[in-house]
Protein backbone atom coordinates (compact mmCIF):
# COMPACT_ATOMS: atom_id res chain seq x y z
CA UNK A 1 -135.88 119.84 -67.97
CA UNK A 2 -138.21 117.02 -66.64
CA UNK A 3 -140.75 115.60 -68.61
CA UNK A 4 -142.87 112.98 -68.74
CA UNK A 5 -143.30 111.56 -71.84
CA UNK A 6 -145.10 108.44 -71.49
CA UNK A 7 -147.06 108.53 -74.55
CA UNK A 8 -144.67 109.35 -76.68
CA UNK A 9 -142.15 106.66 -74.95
CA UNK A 10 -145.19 103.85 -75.79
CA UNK A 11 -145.12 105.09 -79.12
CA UNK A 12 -141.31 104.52 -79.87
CA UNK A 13 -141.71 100.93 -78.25
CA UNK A 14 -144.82 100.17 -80.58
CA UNK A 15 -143.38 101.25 -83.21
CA UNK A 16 -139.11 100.62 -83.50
CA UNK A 17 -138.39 102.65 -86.87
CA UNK A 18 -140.91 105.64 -85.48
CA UNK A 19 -138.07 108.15 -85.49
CA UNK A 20 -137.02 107.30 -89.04
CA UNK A 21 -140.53 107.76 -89.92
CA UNK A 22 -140.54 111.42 -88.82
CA UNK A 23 -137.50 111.92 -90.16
CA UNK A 24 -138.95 110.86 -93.69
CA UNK A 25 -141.62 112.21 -93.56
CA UNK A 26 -139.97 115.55 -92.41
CA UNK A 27 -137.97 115.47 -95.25
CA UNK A 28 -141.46 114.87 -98.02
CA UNK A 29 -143.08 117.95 -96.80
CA UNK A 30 -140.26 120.03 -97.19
CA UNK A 31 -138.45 120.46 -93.55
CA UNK A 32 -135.02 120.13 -94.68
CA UNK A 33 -134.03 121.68 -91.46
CA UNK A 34 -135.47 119.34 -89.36
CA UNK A 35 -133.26 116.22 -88.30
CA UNK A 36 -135.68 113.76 -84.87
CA UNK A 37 -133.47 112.32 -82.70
CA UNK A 38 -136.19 110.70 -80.32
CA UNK A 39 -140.02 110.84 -79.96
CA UNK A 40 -140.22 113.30 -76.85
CA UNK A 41 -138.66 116.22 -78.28
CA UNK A 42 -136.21 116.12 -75.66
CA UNK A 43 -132.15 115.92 -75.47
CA UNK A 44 -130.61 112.91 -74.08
CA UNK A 45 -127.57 113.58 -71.99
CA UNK A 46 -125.90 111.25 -75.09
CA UNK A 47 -127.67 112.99 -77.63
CA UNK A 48 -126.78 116.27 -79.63
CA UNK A 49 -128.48 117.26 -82.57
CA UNK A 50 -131.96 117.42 -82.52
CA UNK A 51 -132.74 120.47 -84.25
CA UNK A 52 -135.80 122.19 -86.20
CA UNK A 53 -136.77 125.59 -86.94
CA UNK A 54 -139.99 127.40 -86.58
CA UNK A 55 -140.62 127.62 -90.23
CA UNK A 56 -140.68 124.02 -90.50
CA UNK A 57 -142.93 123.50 -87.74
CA UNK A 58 -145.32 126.27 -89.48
CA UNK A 59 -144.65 123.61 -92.38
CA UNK A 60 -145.72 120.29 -89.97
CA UNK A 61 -148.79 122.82 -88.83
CA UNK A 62 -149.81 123.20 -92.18
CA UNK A 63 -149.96 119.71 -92.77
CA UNK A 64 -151.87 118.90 -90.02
């Protein structure tokens, strides 16, 4: 898939520990089945394990 993610590339060069970030704050509202790899979402060819489910995103929604 192509993509262009500028934004969220400028984000993860603004801020270095972004992704560990999400990842924590994943984690304090509850999506234990949520694991960021990157800030776009998207697979690297290097990169397996992204994942998430749709009840945690109805969890990040619900947040928001």
């Amino acid at each position: 898939m192509v993509s262009s993610n500028d934004i969220a590339t400028a984000l993860a060069e603004t801020f270095p520990d972004l992704v560990v970030n999400m990842n924590t704050r994943a984690q304090m509202l509850g999506m234990n089945a949520t694991q960021f790899l990157n800030t776009t979402g998207l697979d690297e060819a290097d990169q397996w394990g992204a994942v998430s489910t749709t009840y945690d995103m109805i969890k990040l929604l619900r947040h928001i």
